[in-house]
C-alpha atoms as a PDB file:
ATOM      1  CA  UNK A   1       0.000   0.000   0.000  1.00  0.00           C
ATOM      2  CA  UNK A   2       2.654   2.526   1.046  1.00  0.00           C
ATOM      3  CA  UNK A   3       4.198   1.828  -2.771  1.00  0.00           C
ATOM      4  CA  UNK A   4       0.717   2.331  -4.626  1.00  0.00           C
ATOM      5  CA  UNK A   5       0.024   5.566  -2.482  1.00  0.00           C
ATOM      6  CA  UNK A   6       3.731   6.972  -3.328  1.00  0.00           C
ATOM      7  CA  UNK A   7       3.029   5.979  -6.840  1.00  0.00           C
ATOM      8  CA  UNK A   8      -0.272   7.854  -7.066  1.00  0.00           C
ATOM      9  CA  UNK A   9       1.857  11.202  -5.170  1.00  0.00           C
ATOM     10  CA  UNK A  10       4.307  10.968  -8.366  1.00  0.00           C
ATOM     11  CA  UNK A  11       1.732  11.242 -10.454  1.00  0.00           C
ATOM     12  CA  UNK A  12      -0.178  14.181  -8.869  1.00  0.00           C
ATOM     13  CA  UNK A  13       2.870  15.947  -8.881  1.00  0.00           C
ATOM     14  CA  UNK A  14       4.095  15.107 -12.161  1.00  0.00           C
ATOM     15  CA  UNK A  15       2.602  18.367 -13.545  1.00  0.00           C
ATOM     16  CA  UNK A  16       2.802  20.667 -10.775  1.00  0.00           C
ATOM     17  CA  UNK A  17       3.372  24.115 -10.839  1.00  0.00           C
ATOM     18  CA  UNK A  18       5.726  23.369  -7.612  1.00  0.00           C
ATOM     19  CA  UNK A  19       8.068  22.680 -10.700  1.00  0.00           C
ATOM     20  CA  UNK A  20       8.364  25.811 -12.295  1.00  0.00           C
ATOM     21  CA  UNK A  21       9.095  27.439  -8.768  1.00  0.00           C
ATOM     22  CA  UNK A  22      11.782  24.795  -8.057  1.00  0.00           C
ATOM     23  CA  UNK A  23      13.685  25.638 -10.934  1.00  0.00           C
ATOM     24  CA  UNK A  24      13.414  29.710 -10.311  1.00  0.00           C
ATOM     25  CA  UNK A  25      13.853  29.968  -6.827  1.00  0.00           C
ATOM     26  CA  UNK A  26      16.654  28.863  -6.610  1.00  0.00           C
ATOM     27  CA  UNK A  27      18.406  30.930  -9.388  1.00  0.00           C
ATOM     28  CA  UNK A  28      18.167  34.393  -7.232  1.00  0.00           C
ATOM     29  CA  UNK A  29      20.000  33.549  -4.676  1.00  0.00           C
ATOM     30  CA  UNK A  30      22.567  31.959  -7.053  1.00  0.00           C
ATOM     31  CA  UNK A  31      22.457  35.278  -8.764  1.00  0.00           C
ATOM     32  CA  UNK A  32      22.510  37.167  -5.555  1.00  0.00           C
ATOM     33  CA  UNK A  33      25.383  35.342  -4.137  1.00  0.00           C
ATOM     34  CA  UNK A  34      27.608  35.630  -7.134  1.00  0.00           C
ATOM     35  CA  UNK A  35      27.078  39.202  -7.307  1.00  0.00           C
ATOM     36  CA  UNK A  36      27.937  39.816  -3.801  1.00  0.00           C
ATOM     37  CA  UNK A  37      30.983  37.529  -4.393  1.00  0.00           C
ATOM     38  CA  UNK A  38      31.931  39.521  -7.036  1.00  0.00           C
ATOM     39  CA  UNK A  39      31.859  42.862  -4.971  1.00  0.00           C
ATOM     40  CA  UNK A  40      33.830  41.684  -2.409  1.00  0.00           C
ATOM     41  CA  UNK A  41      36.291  39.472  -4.587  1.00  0.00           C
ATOM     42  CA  UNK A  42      39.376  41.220  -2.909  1.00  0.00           C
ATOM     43  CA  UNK A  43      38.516  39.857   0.455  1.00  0.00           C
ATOM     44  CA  UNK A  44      37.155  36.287  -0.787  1.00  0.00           C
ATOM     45  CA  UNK A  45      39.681  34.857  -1.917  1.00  0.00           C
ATOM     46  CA  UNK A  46      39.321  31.194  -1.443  1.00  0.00           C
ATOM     47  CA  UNK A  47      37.597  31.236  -5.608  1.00  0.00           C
ATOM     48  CA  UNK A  48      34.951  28.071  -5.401  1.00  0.00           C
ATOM     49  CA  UNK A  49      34.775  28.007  -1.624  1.00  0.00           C
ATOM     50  CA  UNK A  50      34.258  31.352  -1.418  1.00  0.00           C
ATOM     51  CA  UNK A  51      31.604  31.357  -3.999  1.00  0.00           C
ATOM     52  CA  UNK A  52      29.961  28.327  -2.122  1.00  0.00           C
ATOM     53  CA  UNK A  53      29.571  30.481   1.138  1.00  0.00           C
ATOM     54  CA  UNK A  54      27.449  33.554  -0.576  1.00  0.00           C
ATOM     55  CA  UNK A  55      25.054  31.126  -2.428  1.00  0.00           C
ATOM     56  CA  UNK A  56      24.434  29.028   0.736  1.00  0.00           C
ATOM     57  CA  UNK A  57      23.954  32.787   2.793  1.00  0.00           C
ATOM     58  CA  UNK A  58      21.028  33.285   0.755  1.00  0.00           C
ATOM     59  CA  UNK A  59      19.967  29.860   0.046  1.00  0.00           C
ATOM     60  CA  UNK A  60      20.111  28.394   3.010  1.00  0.00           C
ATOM     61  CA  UNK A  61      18.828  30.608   5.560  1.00  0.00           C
ATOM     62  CA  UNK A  62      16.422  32.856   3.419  1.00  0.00           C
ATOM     63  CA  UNK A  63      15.027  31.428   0.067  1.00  0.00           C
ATOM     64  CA  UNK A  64      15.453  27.456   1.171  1.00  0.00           C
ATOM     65  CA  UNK A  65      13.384  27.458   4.397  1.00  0.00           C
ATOM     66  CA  UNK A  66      10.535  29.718   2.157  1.00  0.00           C
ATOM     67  CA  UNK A  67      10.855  26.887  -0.908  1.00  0.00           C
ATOM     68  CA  UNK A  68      10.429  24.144   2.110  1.00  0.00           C
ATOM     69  CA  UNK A  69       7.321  26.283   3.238  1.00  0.00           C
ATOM     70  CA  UNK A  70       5.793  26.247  -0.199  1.00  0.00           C
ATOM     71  CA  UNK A  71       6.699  22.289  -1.127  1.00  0.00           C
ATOM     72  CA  UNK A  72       5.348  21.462   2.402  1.00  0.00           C
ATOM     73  CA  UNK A  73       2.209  23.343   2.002  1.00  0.00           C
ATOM     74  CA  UNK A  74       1.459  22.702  -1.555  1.00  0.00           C
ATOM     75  CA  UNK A  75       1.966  18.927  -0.465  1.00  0.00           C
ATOM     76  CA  UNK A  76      -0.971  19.176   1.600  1.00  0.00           C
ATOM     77  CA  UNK A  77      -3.260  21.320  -0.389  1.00  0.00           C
ATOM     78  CA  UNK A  78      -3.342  18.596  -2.981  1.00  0.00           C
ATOM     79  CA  UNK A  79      -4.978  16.754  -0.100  1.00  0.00           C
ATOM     80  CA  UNK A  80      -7.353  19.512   1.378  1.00  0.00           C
ATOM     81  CA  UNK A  81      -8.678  20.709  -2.253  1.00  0.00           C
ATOM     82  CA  UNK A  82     -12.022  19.738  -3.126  1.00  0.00           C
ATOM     83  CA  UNK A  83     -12.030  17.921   0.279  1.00  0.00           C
ATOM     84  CA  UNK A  84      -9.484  15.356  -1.095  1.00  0.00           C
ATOM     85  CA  UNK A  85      -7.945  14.754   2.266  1.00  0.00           C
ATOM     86  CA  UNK A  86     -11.856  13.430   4.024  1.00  0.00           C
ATOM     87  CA  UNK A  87     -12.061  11.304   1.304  1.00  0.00           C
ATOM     88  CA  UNK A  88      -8.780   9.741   1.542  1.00  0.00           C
ATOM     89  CA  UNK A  89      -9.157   8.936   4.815  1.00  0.00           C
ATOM     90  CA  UNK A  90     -12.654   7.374   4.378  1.00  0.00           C
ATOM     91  CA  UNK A  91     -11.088   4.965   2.470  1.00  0.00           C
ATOM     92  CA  UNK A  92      -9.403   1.606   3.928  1.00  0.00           C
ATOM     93  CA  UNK A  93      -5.746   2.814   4.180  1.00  0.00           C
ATOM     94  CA  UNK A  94      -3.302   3.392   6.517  1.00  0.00           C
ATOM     95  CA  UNK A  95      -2.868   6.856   7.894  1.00  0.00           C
ATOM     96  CA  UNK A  96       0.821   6.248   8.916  1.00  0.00           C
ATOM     97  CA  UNK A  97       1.300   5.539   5.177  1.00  0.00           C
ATOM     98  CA  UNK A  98      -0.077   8.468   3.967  1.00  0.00           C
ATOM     99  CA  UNK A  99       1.916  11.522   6.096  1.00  0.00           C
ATOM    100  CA  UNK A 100       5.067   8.690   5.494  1.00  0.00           C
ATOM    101  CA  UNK A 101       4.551   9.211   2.002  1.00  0.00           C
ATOM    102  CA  UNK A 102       4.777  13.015   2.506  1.00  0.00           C
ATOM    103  CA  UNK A 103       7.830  13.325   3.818  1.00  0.00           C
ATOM    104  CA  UNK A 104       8.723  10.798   1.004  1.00  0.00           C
ATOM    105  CA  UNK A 105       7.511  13.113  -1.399  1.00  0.00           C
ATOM    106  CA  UNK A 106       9.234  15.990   0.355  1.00  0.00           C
ATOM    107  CA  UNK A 107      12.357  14.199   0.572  1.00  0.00           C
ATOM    108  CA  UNK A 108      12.451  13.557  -3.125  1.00  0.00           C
ATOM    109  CA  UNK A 109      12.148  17.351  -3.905  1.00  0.00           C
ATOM    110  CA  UNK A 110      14.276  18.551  -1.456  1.00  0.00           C
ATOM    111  CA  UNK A 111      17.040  16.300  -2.902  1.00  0.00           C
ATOM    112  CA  UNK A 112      16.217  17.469  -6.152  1.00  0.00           C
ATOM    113  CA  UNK A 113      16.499  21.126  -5.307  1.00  0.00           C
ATOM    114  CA  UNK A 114      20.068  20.605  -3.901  1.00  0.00           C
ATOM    115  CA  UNK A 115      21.384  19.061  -7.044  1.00  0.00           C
ATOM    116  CA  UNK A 116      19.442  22.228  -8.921  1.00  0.00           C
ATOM    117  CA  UNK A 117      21.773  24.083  -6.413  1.00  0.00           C
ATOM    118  CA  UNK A 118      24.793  22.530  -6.663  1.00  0.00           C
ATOM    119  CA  UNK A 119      24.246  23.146 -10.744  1.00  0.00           C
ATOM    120  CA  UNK A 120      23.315  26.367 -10.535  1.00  0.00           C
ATOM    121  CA  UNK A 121      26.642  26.926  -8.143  1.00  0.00           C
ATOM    122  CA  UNK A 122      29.166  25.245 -10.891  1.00  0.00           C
ATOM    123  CA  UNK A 123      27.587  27.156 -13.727  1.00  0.00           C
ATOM    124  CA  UNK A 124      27.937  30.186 -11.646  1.00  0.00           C
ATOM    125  CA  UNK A 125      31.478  29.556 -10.899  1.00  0.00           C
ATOM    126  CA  UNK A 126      31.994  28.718 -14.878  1.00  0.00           C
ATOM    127  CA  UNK A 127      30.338  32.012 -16.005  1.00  0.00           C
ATOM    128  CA  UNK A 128      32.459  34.211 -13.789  1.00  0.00           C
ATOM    129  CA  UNK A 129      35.785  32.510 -14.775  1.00  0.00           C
ATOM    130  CA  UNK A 130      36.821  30.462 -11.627  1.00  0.00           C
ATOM    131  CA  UNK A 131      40.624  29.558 -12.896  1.00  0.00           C
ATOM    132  CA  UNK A 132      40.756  26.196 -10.087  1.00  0.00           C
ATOM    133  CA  UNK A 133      38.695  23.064 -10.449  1.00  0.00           C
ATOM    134  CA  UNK A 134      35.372  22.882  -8.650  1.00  0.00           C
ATOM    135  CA  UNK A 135      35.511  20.926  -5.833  1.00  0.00           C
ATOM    136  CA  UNK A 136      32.699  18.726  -6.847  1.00  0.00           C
ATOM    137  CA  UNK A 137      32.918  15.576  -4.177  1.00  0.00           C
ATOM    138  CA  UNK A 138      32.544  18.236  -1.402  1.00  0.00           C
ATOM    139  CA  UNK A 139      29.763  19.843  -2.987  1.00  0.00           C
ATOM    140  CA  UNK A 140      28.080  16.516  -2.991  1.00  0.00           C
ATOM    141  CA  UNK A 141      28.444  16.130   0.321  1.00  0.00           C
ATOM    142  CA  UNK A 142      27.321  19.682   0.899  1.00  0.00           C
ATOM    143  CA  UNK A 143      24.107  19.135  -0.969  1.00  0.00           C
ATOM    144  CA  UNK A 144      23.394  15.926   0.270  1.00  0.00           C
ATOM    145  CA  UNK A 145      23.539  17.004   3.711  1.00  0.00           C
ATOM    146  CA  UNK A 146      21.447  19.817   3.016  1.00  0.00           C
ATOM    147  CA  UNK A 147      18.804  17.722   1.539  1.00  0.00           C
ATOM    148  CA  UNK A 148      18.812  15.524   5.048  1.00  0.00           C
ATOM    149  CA  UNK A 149      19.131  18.830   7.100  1.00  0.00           C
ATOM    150  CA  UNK A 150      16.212  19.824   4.966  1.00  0.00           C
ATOM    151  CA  UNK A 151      13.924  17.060   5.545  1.00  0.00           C
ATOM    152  CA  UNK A 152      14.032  17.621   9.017  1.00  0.00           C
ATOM    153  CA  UNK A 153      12.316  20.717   8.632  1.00  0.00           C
ATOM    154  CA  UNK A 154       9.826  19.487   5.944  1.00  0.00           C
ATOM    155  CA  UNK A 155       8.924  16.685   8.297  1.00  0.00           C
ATOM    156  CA  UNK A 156       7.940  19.565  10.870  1.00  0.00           C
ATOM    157  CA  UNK A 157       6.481  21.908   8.018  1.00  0.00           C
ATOM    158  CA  UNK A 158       4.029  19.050   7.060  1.00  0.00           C
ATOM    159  CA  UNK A 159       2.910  18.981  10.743  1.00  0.00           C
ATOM    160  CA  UNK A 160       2.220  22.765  10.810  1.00  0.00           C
ATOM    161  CA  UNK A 161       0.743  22.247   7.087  1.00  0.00           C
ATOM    162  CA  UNK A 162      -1.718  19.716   8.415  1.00  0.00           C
ATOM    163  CA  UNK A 163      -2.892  21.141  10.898  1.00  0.00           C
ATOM    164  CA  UNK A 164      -3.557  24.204   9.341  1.00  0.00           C
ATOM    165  CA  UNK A 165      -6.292  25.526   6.781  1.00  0.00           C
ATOM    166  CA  UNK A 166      -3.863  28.587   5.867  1.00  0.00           C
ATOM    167  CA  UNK A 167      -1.662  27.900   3.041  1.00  0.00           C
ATOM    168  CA  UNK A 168       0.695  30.988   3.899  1.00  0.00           C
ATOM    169  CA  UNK A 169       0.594  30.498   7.568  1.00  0.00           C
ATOM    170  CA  UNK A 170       3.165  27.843   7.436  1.00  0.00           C
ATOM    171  CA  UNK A 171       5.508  29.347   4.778  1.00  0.00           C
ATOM    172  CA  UNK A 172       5.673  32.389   7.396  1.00  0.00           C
ATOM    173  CA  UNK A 173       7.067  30.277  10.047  1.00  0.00           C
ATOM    174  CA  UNK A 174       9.358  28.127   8.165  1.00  0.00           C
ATOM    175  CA  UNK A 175      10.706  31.687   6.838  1.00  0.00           C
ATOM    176  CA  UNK A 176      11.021  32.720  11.058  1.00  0.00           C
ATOM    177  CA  UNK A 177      12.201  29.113  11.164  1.00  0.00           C
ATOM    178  CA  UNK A 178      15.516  29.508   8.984  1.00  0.00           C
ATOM    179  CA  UNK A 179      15.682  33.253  10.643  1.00  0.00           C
ATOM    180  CA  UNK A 180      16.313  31.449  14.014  1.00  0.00           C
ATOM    181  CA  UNK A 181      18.379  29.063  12.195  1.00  0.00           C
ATOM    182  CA  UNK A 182      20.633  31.801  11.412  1.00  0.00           C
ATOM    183  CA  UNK A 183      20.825  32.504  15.172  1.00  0.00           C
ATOM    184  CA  UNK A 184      21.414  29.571  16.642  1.00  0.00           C
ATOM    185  CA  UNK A 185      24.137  29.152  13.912  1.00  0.00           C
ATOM    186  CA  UNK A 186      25.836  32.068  14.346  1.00  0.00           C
ATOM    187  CA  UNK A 187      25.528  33.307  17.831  1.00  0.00           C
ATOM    188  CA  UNK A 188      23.826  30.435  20.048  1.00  0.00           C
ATOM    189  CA  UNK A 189      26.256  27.500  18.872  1.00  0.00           C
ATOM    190  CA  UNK A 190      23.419  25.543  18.678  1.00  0.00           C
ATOM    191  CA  UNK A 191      23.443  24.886  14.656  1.00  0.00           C
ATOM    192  CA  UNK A 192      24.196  21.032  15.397  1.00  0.00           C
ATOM    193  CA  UNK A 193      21.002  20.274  17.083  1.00  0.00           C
ATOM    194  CA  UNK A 194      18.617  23.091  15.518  1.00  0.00           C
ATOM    195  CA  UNK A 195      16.590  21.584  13.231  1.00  0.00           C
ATOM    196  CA  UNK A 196      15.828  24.944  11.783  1.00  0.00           C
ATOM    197  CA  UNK A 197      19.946  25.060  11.306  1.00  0.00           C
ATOM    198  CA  UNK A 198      20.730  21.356  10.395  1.00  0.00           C
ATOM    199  CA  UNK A 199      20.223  22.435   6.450  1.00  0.00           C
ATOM    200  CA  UNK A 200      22.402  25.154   6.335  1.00  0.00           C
ATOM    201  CA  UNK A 201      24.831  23.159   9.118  1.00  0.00           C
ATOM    202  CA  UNK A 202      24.764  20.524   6.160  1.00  0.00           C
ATOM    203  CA  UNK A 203      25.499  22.565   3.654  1.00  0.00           C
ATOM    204  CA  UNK A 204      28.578  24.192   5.246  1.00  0.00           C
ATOM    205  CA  UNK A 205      26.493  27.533   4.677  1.00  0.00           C
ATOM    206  CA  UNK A 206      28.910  30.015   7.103  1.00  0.00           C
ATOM    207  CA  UNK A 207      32.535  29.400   5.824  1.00  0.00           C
ATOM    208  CA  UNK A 208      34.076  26.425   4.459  1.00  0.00           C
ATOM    209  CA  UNK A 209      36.416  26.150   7.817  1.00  0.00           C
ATOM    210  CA  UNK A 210      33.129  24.805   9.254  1.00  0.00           C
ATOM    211  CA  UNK A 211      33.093  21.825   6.781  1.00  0.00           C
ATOM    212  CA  UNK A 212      31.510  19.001   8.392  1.00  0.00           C
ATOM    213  CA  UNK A 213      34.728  16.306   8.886  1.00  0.00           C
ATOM    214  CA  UNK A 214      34.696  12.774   8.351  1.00  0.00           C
ATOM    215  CA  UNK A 215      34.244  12.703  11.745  1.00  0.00           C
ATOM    216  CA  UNK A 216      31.328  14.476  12.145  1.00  0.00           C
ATOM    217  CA  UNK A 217      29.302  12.693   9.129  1.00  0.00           C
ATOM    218  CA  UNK A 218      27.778   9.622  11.582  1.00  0.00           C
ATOM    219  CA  UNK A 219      27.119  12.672  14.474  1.00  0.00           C
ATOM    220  CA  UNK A 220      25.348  14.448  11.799  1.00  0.00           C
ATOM    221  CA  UNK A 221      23.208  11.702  10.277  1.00  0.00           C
ATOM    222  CA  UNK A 222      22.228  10.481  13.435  1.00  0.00           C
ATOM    223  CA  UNK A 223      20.736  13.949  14.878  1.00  0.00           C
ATOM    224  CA  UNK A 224      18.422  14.211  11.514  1.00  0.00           C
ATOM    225  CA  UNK A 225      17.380  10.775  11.179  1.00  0.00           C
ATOM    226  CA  UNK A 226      16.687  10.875  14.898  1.00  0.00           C
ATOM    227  CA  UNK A 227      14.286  14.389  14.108  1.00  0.00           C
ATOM    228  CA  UNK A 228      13.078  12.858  10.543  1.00  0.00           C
ATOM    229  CA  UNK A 229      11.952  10.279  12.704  1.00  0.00           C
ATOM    230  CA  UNK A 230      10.563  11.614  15.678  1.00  0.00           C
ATOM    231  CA  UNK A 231       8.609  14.713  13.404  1.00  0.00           C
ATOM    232  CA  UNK A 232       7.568  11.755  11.548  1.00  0.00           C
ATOM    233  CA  UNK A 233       5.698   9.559  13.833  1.00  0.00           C
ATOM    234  CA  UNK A 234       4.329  12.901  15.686  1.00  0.00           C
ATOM    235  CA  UNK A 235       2.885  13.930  11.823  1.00  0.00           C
ATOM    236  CA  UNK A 236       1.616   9.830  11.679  1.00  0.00           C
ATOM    237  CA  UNK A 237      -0.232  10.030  14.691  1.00  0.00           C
ATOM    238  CA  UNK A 238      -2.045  13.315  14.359  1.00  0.00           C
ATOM    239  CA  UNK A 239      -3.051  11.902  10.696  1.00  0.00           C
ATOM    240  CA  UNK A 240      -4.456   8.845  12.488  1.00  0.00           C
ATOM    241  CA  UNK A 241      -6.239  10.949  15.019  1.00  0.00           C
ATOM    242  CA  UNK A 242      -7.680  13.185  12.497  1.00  0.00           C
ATOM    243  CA  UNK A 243     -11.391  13.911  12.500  1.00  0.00           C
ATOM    244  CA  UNK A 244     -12.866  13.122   9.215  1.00  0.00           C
END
């Protein structure tokens, strides 16, 4: 069952207009990055690394948490339209399954968006003339990492997004969400355990002398699997409780 009802997401989404915002979004803060990379190009002088840290400034804590908002809530308007979601849960399936196949859903578009980012940052690089090679196995890492960073707060965005009617309502708090994010990164210390941080923590978002280490990979993982897990089952069991 969880299969058919991940099958029948992919096909409700197949022509979304979440698509055309997933590819545009994330271009401004690519351009927006590059261009304040380029102003300050006397004092940034690490090239690609350098680059990496002004994209992820405005991805990460700014235009990423608002994208999250919008997948998050236009994942559950599918549901709500036309009373979608009532009849859905009339029917003999499990509830469990169906938020599960949410976050699913979200993962797979979160993912997405951080290769679209990681593209978007080589082309970038290309177009401006960056002399060195791109340091492409780190910025797989970065963007992978982001991506499980990010689920952490899709799996709580889908909470807020269920239990409320507002479609914006939601977006506005992920967009407080990644504002905080930025404050427990940068003056609390507490960007390892935030789950409003843990995308931008992924993505090495502050300065590359923050790269997460060998090391710190398993600490990492296990902090957002632990959350994607936890935000999960919460999600699962409101589902279940849900008045029809």
């Amino acid at each position: 069952m969880l299969l058919k009802l991940y099958k029948a997401e992919r096909v409700k989404l197949r022509r979304s207009p979440i698509w055309l915002i997933f590819i545009v979004v994330p271009a401004v803060p690519a351009f927006l990055g590059t261009v304040n990379y380029l102003n300050n190009v006397a004092i940034l002088t690490s090239q690609w690394y350098s680059l990496w840290t002004q994209h992820t400034l405005f991805t990460s804590y700014f235009f990423m948490p608002v994208l999250l908002g919008l997948y998050c809530s236009y994942l559950m308007r599918l549901e709500k339209n036309n009373h979608n979601l009532t009849k859905l849960l009339t029917l003999p399936i499990s509830r469990k399954e169906l938020f599960l196949v949410k976050v699913l859903s979200a993962g797979k578009i979160i993912f997405l968006t951080e290769l679209w980012i990681g593209v978007l940052f080589l082309i970038s690089g290309k177009l401006i003339g960056m002399s060195a090679e791109p340091p492409v196995a780190e910025l797989f890492v970065w963007c992978l990492f982001g991506a499980l960073g990010g689920l952490v707060m899709a799996a709580i965005q889908l909470i807020l997004s269920l239990l409320c009617d507002s479609f914006a309502l939601p977006v506005g708090i992920s967009f407080v969400g990644g504002l905080t994010g930025l404050i427990a990164m940068a003056k609390a210390g507490y960007g390892h355990i935030y789950p409003y941080s843990l995308l931008a923590y992924g993505m090495v978002a502050n300065n590359n002398t923050q790269q997460l280490t060998a090391e710190g990979y398993p600490q990492f993982i296990v902090v957002c699997i632990w959350y994607i897990a936890v935000f999960t089952v919460i999600g699962a069991v409101i589902m279940e409780k849900k008045e029809v």
